[in-house]
Protein backbone atom coordinates (compact mmCIF):
# COMPACT_ATOMS: atom_id res chain seq x y z
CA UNK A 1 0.00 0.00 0.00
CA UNK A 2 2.74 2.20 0.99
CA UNK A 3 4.41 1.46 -2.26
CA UNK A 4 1.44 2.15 -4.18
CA UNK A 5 0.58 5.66 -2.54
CA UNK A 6 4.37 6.69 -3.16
CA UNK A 7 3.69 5.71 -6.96
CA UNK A 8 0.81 7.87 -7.14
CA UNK A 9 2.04 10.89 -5.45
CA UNK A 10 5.27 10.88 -7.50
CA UNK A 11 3.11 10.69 -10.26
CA UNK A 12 1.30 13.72 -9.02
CA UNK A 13 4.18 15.62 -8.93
CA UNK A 14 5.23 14.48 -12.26
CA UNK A 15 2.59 15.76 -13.84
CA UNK A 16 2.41 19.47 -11.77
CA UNK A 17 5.78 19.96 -12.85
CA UNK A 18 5.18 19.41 -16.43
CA UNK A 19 2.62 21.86 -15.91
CA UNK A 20 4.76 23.99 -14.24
CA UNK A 21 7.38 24.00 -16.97
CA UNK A 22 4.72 24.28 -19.57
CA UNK A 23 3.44 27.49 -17.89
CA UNK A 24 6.86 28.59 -16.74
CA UNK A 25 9.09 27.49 -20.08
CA UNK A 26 12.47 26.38 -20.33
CA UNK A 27 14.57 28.71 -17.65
CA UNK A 28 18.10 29.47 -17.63
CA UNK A 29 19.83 31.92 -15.34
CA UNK A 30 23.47 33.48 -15.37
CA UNK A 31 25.44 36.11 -14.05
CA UNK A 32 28.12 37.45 -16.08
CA UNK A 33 31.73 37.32 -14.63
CA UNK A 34 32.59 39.85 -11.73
CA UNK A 35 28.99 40.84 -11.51
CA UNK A 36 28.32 41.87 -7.50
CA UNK A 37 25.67 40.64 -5.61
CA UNK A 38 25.18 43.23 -3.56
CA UNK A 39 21.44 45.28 -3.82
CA UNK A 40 21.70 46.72 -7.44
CA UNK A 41 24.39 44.84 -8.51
CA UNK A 42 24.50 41.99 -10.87
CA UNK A 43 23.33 41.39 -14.52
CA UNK A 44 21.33 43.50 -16.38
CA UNK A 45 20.54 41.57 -20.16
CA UNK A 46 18.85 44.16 -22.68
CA UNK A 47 18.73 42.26 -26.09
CA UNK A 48 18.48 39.22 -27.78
CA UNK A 49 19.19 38.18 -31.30
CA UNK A 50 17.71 35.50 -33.60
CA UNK A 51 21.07 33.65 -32.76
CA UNK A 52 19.87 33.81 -29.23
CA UNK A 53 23.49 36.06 -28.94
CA UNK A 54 23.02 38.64 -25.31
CA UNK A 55 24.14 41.90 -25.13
CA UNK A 56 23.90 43.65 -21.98
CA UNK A 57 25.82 45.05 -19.22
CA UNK A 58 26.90 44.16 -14.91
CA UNK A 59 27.61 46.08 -12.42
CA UNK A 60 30.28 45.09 -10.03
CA UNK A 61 31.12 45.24 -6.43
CA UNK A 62 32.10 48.59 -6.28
CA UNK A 63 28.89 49.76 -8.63
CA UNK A 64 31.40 49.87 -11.88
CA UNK A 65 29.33 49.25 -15.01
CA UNK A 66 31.27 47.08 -17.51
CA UNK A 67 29.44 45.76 -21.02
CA UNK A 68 29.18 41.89 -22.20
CA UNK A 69 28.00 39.61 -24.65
CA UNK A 70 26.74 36.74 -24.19
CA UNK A 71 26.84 33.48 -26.80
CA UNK A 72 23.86 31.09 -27.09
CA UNK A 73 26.22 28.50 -25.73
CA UNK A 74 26.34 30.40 -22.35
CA UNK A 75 30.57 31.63 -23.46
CA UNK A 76 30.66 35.53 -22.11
CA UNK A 77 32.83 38.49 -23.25
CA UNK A 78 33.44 41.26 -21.56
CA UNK A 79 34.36 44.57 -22.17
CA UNK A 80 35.51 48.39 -21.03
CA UNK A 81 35.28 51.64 -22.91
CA UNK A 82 38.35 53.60 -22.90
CA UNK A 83 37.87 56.56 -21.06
CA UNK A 84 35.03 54.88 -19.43
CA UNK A 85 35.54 56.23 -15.24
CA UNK A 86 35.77 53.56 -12.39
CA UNK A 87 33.68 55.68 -10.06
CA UNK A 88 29.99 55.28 -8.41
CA UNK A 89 28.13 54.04 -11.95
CA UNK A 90 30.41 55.12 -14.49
CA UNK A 91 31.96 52.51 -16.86
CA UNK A 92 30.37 51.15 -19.96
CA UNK A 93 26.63 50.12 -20.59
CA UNK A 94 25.64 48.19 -23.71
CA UNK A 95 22.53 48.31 -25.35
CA UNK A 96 21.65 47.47 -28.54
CA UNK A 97 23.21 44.26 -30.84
CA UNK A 98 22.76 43.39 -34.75
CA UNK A 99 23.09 40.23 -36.13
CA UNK A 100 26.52 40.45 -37.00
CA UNK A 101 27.30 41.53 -33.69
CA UNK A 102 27.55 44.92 -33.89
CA UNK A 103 27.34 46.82 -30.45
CA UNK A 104 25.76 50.16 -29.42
CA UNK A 105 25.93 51.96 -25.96
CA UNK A 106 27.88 54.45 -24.38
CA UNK A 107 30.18 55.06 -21.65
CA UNK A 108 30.13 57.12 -18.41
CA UNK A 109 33.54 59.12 -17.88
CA UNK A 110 35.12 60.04 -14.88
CA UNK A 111 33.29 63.12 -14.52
CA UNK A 112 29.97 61.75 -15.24
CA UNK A 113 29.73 62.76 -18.59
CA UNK A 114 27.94 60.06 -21.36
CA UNK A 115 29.53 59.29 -24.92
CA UNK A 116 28.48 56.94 -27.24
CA UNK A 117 30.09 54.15 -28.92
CA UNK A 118 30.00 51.40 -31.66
CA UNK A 119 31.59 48.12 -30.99
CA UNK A 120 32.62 45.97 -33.97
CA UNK A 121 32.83 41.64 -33.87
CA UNK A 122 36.27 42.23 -33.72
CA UNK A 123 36.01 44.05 -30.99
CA UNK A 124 37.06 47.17 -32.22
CA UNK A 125 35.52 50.44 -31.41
CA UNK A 126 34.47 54.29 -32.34
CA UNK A 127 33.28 56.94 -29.97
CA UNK A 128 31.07 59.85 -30.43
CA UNK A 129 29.37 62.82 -29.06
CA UNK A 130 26.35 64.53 -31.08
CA UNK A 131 26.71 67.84 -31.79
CA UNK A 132 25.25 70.29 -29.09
CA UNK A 133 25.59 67.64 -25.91
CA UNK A 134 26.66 68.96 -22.77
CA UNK A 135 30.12 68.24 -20.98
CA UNK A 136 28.74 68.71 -17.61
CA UNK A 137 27.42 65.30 -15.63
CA UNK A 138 24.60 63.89 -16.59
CA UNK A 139 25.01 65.51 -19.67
CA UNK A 140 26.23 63.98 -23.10
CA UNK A 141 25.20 61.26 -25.78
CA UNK A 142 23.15 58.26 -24.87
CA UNK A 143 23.43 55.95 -27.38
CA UNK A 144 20.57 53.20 -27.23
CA UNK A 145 19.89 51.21 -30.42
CA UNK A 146 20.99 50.02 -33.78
CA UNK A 147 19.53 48.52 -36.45
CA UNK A 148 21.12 46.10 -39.52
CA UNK A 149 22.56 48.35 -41.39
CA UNK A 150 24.26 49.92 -38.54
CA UNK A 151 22.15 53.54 -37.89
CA UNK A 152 21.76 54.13 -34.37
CA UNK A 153 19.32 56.06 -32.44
CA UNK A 154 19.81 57.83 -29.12
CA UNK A 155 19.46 60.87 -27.61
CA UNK A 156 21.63 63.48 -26.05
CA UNK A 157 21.77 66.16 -23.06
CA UNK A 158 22.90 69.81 -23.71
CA UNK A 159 24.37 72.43 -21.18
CA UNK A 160 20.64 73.63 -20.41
CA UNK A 161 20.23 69.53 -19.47
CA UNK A 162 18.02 69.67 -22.21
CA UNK A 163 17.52 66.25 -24.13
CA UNK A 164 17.17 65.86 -27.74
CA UNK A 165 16.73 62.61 -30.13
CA UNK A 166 19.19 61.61 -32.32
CA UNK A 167 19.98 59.44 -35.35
CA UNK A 168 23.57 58.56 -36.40
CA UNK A 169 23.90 56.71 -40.03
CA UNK A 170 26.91 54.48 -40.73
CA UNK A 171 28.92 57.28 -42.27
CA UNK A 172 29.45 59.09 -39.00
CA UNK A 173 26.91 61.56 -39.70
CA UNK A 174 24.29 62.51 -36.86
CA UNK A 175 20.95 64.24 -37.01
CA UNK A 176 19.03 65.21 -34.03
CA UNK A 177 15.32 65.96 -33.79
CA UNK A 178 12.51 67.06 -31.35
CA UNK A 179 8.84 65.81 -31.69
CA UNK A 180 6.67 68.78 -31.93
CA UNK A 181 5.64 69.99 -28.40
CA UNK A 182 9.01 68.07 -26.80
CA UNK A 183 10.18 69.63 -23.82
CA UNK A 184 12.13 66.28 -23.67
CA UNK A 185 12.92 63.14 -25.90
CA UNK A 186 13.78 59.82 -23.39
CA UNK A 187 17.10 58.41 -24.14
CA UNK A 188 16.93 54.26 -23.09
CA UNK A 189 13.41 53.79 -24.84
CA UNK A 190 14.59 55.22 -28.17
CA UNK A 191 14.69 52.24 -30.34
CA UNK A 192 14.95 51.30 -34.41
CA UNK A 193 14.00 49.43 -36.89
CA UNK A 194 15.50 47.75 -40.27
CA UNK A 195 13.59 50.75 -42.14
CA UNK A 196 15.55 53.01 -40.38
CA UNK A 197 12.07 53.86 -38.28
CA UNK A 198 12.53 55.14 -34.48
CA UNK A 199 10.24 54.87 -31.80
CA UNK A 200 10.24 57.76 -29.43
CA UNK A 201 8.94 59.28 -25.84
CA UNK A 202 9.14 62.62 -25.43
CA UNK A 203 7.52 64.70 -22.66
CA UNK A 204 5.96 67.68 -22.75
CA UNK A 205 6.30 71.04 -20.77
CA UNK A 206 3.79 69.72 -18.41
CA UNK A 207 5.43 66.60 -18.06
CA UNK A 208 3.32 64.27 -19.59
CA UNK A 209 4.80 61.54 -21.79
CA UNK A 210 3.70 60.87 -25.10
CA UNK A 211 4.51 58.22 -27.98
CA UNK A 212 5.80 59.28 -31.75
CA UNK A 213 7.05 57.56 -34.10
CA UNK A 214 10.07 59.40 -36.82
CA UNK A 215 10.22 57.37 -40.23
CA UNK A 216 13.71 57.92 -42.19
CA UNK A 217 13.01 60.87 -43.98
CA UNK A 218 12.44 62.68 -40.97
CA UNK A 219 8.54 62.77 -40.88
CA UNK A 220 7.03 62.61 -36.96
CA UNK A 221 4.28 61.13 -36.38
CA UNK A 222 2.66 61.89 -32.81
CA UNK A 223 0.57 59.59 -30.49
CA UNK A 224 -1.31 59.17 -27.38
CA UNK A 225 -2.82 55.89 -26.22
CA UNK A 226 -6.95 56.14 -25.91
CA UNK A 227 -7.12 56.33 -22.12
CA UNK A 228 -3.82 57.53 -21.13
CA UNK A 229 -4.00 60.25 -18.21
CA UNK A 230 -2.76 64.08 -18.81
CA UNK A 231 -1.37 64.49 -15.75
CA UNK A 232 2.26 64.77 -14.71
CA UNK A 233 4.25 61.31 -14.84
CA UNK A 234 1.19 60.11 -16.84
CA UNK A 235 0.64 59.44 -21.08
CA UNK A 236 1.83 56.86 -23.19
CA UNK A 237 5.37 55.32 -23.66
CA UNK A 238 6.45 53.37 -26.34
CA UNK A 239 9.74 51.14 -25.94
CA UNK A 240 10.58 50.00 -29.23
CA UNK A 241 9.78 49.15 -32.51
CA UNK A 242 9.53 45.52 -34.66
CA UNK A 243 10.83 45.06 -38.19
CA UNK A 244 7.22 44.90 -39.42
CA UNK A 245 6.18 48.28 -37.27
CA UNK A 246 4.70 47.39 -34.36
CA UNK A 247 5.56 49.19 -31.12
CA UNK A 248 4.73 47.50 -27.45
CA UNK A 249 4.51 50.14 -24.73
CA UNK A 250 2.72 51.27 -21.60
CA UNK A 251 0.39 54.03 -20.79
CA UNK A 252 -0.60 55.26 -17.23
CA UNK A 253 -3.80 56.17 -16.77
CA UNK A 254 -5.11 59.09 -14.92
CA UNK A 255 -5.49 56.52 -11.65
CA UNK A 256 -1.41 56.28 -12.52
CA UNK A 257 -2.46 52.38 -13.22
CA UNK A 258 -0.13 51.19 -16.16
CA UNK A 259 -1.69 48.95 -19.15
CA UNK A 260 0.25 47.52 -22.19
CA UNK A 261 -0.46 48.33 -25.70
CA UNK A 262 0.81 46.97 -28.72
CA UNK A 263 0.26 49.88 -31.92
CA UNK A 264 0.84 48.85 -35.19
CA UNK A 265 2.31 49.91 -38.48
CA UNK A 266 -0.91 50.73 -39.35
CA UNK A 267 -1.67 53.03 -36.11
CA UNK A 268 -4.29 50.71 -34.47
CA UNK A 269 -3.35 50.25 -31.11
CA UNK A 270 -4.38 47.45 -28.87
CA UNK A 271 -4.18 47.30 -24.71
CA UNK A 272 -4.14 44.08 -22.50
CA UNK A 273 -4.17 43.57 -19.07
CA UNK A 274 -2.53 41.02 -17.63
CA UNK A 275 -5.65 39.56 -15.11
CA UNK A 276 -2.96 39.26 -12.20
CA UNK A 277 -2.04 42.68 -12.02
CA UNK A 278 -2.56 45.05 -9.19
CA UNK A 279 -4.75 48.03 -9.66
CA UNK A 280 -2.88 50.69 -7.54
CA UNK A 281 -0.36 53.41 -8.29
CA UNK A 282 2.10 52.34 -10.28
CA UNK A 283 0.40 48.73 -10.63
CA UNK A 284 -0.34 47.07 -13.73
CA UNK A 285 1.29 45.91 -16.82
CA UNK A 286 4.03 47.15 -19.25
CA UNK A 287 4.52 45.35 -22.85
CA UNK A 288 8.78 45.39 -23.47
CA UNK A 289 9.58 44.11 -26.56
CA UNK A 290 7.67 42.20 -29.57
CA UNK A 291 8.79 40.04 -32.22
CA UNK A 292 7.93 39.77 -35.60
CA UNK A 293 5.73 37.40 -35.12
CA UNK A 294 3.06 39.29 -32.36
CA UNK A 295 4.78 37.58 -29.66
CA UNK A 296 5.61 40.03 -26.65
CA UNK A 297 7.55 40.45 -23.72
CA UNK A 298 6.75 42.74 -20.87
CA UNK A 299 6.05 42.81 -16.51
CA UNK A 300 3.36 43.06 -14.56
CA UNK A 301 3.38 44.43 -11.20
CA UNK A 302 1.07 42.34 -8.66
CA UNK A 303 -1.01 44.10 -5.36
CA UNK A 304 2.33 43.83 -3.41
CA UNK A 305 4.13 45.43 -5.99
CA UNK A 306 6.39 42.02 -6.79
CA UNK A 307 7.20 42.32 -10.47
CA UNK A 308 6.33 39.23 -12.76
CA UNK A 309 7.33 38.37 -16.30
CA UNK A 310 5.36 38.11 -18.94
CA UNK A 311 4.19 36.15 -22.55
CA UNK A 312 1.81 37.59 -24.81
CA UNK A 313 1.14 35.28 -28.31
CA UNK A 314 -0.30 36.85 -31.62
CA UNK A 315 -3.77 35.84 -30.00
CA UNK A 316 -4.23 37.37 -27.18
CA UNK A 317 -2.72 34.20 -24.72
CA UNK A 318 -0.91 35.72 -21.87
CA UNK A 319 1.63 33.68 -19.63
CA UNK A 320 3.16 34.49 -17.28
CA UNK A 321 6.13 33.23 -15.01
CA UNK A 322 8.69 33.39 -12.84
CA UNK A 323 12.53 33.05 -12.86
CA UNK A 324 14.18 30.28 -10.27
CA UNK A 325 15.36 32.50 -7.10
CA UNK A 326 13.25 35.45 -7.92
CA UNK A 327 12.19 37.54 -4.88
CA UNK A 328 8.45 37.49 -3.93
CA UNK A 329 9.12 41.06 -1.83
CA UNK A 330 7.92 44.40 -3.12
CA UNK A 331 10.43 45.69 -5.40
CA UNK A 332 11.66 42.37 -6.48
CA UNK A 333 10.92 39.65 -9.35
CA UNK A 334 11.03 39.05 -13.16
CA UNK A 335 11.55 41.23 -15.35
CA UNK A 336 11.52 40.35 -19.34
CA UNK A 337 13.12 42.83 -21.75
CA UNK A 338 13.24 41.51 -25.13
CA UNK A 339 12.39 38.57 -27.49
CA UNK A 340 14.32 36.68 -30.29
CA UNK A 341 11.89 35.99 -33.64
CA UNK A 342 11.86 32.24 -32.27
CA UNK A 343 10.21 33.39 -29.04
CA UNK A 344 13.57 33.41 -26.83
CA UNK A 345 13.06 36.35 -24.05
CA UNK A 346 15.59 37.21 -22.23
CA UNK A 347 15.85 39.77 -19.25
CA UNK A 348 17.04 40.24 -14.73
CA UNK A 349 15.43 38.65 -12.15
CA UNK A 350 16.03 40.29 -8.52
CA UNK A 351 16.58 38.36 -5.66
CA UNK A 352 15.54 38.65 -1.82
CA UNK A 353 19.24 40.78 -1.44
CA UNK A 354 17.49 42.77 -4.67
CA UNK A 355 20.73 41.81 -6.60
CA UNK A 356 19.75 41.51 -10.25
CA UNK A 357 20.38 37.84 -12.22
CA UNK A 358 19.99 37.44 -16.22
CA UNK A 359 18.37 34.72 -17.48
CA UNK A 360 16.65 33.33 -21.10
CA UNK A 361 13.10 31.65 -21.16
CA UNK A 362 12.57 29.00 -23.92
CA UNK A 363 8.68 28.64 -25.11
């Protein structure tokens, strides 16, 4: 009898964690070499390729950013800007990665001041600063994205700590721009596409955020989620766009509740909620990153403002899940940031020491 109960419950448990990895997916954490594990410290992934090749950044023990990449086969580089400083979060962030492993970011000098870079396979590099940014810190060139043919997007601080979009083609050459009404343009959510298409926040003198998108002739096109709020820290906020168009995001409503939206290359944009989410300030759900085939990435913040990660398929399907060793405290969790065209996300997990952890989620 004993024999036979034992059978059944490890059956049981056979089949909750098949469930559990069905729901969950295929989880694999890392931390790349000298990352601290201190509160703040650790691993922050931003982007993953079709190769399943990770670009991101760590932060060491003594809060040093340094830049990495990370191979499909789990192999890590790692890398420092010249010039980059060694102080309280200076160093080198990394960003954005193309195919041929191409690498866009920028670097924090000893006196706080950002400059962009390009890193080539070889490891090679180039530096710039667009024209206009400020020396003072806090002020310079952000550098956030880049697309196949190797135009990057950004945006830079002047000496009024102004900030102003950029684009920078392969030649060298930068433009910047300023949505109409921008009091502001947001550096890290800048992103672009193959068609040389950016998607942009920019705030307005009021301080509400709103969504555009710049095609490559230069044309801006503004945009405001249907139900976004007007008030300060409130509006829409797009974080990047797909090679078909299609730009995930969040808006905050006039509660300060956030909701996802997906808006297409056509304009039509669609929200979800994920059902779990809490419905207090700063509650609610954020869409990340989306594939070219309608799958997206995002969080959702729960009641107890633990962050969760999260699946959305071309129907409508949300799942969601949780990396091994993720806190379950407020201000700790999953967080996915980006997705491969095979469905590959790839993003931090905090801890209960709120130390950050990368990790990649198979379907």
């Amino acid at each position: 009898m004993r024999r036979i109960s034992f059978l059944i419950f490890a059956l049981l448990a056979c089949l909750v964690s098949v469930q559990w990895v069905q729901a969950q997916g295929e989880i694999t954490t890392f931390d790349a070499p000298g990352a601290g594990t201190g509160p703040a410290q650790g691993t922050q992934p931003e982007q993953i390729t079709a190769a399943g090749t990770i670009v991101g950044y760590y932060i060491d023990g003594n809060n040093v950013d340094h830049g990495f990449v990370r191979s499909s086969h789990g192999k890590f580089v790692t890398f420092d800007m010249p010039g980059g400083g060694t102080g309280y979060h200076q160093g080198t962030k990394a960003f954005g990665i193309t195919q041929s492993g191409r690498i866009v970011g920028f670097y924090i000098d000893a006196n706080g001041v950002r400059h962009g870079y390009v890193r080539g396979p070889d490891g090679k590099f180039a530096t710039f600063d667009a024209l206009g940014a400020g020396t003072g810190s806090g002020q310079g060139t952000f550098a956030a994205a880049i697309n196949a043919a190797g135009t990057i997007s950004g945006q830079y601080v002047d000496a009024n700590d102004v900030s102003h979009g950029f684009v920078r083609t392969v030649d060298g050459t930068i433009t910047s721009f300023d949505p109409p009404g921008s009091a502001y343009t947001s550096a890290d959510i800048l992103a672009i596409n193959s068609a040389g298409t950016i998607a942009v926040q920019y705030f307005d003198s009021n301080n509400v955020s709103h969504g555009a998108v710049r095609a490559a002739d230069g044309t801006i096109t503004t945009f405001d989620v249907p139900g976004a709020g007007t008030g300060g820290g409130q509006g829409t906020t797009p974080y990047m766009i797909n090679v078909v168009g299609t730009m995930p995001g969040v808006y905050a409503d006039a509660n300060n509740v956030l909701h996802g939206f997906l808006r297409g290359a056509d304009g039509v944009i669609t929200t979800f909620d994920v059902p779990e989410a809490g419905t207090a300030v700063f509650q609610g759900t954020i869409a990340q990153a989306t594939n070219p085939s309608d799958v997206t990435v995002g969080v959702y913040y729960d009641s107890n403002y633990v962050y969760h990660g999260l699946v959305r398929a071309a129907d409508g399907t949300i799942t969601t899940f949780d990396a091994p060793g993720a806190g379950t405290v407020a201000g700790s969790g999953t967080n996915s940031y980006s997705v491969s065209p095979s469905g590959e996300a790839t993003g931090f997990y905090s801890d209960s020491n709120f130390s950050y952890h990368g990790f990649v989620r198979k379907p």
